[in-house]
PDB file of N, CA and C in Angstrom:
ATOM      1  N   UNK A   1       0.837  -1.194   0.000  1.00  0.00           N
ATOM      2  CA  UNK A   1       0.000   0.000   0.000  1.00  0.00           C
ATOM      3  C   UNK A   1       0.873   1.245   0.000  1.00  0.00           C
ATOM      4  N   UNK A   2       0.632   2.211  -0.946  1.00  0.00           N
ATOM      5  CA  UNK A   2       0.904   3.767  -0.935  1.00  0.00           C
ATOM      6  C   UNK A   2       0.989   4.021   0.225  1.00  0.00           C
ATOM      7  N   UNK A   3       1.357   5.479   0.728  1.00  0.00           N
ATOM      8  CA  UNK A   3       0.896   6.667   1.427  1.00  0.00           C
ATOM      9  C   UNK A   3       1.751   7.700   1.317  1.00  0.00           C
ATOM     10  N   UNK A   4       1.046   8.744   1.616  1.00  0.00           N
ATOM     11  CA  UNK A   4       1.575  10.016   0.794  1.00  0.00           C
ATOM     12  C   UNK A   4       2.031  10.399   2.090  1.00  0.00           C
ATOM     13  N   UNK A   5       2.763  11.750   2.134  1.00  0.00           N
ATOM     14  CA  UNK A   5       3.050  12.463   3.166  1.00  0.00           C
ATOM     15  C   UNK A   5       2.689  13.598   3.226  1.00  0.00           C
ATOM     16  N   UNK A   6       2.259  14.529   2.139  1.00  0.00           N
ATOM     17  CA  UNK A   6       2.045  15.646   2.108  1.00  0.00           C
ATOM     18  C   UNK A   6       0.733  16.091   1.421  1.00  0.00           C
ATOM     19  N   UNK A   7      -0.292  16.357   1.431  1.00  0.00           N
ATOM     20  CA  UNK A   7      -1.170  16.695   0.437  1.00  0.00           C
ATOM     21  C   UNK A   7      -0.873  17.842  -0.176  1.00  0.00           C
ATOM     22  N   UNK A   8      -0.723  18.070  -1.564  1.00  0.00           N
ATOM     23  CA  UNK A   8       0.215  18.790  -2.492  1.00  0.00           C
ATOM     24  C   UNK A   8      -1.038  19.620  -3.650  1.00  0.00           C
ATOM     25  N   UNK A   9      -1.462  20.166  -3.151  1.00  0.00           N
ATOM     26  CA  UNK A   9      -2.619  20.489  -4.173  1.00  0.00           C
ATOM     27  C   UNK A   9      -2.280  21.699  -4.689  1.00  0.00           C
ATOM     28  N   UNK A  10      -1.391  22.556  -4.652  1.00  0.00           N
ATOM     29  CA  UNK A  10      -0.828  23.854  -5.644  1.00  0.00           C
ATOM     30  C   UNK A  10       0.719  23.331  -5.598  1.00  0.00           C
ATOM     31  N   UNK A  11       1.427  24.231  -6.417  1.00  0.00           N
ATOM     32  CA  UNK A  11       3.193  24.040  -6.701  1.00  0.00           C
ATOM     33  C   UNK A  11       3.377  24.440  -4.941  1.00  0.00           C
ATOM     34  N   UNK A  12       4.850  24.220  -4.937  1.00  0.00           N
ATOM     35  CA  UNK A  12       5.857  24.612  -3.778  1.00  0.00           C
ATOM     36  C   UNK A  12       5.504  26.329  -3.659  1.00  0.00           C
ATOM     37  N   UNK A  13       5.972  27.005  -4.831  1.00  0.00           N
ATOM     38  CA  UNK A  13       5.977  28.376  -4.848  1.00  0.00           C
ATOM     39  C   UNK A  13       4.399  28.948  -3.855  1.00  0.00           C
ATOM     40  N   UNK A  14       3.505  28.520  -4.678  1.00  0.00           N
ATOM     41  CA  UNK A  14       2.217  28.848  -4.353  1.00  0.00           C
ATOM     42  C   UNK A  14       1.455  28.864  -2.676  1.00  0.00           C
ATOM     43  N   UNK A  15       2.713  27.129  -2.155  1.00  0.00           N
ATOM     44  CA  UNK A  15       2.175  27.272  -0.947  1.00  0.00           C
ATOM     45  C   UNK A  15       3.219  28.342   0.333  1.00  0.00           C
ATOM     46  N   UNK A  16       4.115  28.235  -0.369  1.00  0.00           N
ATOM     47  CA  UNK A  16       5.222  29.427   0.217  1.00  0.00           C
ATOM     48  C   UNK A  16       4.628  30.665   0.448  1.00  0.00           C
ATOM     49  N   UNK A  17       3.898  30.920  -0.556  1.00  0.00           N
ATOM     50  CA  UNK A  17       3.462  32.620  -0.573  1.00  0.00           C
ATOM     51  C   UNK A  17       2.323  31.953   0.556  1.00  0.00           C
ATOM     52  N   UNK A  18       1.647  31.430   0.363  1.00  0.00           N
ATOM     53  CA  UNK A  18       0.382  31.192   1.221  1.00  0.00           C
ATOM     54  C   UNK A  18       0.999  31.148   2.617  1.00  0.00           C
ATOM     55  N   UNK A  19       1.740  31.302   3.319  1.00  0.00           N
ATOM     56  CA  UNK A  19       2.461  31.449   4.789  1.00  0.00           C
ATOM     57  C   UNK A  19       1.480  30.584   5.402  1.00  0.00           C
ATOM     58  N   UNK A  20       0.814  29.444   5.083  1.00  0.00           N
ATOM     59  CA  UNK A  20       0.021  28.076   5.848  1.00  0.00           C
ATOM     60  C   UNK A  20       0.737  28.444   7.276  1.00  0.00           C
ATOM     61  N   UNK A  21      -0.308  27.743   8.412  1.00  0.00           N
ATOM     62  CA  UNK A  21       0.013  27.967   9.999  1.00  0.00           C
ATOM     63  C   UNK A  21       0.422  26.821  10.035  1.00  0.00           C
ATOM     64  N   UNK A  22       0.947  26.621  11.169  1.00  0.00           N
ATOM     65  CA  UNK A  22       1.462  24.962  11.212  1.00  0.00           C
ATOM     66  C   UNK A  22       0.246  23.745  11.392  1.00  0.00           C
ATOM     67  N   UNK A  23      -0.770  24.130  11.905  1.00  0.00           N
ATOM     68  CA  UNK A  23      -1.665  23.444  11.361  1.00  0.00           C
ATOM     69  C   UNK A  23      -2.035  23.447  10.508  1.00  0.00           C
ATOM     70  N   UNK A  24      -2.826  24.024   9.405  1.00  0.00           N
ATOM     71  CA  UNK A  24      -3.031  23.607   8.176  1.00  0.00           C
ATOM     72  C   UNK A  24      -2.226  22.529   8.052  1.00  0.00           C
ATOM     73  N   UNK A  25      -0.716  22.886   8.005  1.00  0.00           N
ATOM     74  CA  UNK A  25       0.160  21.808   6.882  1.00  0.00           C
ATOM     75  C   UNK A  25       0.436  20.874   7.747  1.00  0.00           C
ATOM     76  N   UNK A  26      -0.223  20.388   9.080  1.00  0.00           N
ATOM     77  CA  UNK A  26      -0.133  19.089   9.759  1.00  0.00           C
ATOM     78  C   UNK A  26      -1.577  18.412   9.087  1.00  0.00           C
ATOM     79  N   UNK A  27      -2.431  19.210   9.105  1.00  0.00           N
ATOM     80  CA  UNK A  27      -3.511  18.871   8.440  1.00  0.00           C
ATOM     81  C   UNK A  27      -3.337  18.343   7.035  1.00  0.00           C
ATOM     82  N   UNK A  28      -2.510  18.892   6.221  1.00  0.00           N
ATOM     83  CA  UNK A  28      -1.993  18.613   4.537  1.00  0.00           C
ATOM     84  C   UNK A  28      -1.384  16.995   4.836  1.00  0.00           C
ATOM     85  N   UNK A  29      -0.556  17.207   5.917  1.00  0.00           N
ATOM     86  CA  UNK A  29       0.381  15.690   5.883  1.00  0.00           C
ATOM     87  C   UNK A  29      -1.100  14.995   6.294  1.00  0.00           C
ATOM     88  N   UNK A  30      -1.635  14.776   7.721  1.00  0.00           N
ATOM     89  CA  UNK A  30      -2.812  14.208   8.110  1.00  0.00           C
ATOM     90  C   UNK A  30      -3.727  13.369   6.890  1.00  0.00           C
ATOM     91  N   UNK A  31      -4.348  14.073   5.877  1.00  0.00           N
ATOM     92  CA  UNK A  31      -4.778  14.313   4.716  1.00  0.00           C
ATOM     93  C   UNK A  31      -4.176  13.241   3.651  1.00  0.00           C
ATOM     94  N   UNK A  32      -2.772  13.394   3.510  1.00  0.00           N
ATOM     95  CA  UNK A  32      -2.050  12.865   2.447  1.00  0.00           C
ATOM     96  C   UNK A  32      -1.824  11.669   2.592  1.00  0.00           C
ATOM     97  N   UNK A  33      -1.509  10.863   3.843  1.00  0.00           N
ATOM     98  CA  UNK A  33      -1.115   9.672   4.278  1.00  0.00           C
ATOM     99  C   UNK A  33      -2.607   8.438   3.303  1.00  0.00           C
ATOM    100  N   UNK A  34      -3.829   9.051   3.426  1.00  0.00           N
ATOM    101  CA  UNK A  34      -5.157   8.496   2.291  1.00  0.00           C
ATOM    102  C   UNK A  34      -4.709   8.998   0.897  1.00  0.00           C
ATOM    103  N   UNK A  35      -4.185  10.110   0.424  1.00  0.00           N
ATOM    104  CA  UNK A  35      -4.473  10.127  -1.132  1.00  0.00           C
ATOM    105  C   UNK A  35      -2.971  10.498  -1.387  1.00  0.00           C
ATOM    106  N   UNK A  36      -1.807   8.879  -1.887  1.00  0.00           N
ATOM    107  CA  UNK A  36      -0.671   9.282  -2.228  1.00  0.00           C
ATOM    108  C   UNK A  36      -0.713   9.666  -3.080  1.00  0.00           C
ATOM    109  N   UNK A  37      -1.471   9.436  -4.430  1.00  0.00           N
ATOM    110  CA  UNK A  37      -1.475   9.986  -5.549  1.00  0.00           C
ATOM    111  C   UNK A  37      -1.607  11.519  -5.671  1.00  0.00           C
ATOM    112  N   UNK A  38      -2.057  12.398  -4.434  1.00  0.00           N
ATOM    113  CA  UNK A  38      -1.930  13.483  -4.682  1.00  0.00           C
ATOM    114  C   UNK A  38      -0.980  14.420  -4.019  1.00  0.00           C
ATOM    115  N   UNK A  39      -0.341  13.522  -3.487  1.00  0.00           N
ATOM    116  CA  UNK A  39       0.793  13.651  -2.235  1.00  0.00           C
ATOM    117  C   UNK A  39       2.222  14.069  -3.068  1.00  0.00           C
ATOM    118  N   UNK A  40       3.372  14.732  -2.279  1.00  0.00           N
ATOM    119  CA  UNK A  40       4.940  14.486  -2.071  1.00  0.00           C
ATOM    120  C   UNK A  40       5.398  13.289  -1.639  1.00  0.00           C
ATOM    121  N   UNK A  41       6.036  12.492  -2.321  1.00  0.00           N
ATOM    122  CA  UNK A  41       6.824  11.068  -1.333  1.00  0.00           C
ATOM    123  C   UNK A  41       7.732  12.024  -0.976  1.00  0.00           C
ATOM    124  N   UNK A  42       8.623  12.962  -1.456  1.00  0.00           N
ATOM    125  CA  UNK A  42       9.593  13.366  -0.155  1.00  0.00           C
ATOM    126  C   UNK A  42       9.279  14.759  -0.025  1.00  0.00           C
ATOM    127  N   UNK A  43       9.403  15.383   1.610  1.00  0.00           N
ATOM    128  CA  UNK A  43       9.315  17.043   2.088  1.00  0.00           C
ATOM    129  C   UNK A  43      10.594  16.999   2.441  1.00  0.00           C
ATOM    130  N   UNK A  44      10.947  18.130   1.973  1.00  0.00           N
ATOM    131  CA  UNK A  44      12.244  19.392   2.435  1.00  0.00           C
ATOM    132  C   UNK A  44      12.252  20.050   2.639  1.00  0.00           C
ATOM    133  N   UNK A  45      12.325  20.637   3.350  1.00  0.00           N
ATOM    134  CA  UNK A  45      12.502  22.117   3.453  1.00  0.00           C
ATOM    135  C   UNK A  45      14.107  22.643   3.746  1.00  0.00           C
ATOM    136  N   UNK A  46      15.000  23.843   2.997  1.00  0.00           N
ATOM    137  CA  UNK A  46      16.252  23.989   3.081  1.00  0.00           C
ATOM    138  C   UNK A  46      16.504  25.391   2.912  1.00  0.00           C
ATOM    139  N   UNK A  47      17.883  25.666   3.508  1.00  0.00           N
ATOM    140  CA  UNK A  47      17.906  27.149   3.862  1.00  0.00           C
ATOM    141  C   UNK A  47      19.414  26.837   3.728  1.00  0.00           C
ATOM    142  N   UNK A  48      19.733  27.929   3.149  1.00  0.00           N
ATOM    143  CA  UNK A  48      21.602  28.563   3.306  1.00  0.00           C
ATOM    144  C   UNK A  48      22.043  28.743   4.415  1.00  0.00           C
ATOM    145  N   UNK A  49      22.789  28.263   4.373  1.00  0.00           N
ATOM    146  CA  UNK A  49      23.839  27.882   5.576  1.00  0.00           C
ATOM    147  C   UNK A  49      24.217  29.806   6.089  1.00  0.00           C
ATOM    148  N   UNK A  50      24.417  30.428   7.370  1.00  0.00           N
ATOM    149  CA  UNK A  50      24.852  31.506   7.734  1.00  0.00           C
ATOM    150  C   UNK A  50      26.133  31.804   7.598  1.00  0.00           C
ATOM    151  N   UNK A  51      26.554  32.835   7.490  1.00  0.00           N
ATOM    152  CA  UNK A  51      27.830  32.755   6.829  1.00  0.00           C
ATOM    153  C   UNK A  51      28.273  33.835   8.292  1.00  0.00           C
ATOM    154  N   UNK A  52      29.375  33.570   9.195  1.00  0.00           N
ATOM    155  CA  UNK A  52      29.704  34.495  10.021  1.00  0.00           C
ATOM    156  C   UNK A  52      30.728  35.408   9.756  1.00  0.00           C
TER     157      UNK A  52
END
């Protein structure tokens, strides 16, 4: 059996601008684990390293 991790229903960009609360997007994963097909198999999230 599938399962998704993320429910993915606009691009990356789209949900970025949307500043989602951390619920919603526990709700998105919640959600996704039933419909992999509309899911991310992998989340990242990544940031540049600080430069001192």
């Amino acid at each position: 059996m599938a399962e998704g991790i993320l429910l993915k229903p606009v691009t990356t960009g789209q949900l970025m601008q949307l500043d989602l609360s951390p619920a919603i997007l526990q709700g998105l994963m919640t959600v996704g684990v039933d419909y992999p097909e509309l899911s991310n198999a992998i989340l990242l999230q990544v940031r540049p390293r600080e430069v001192a």
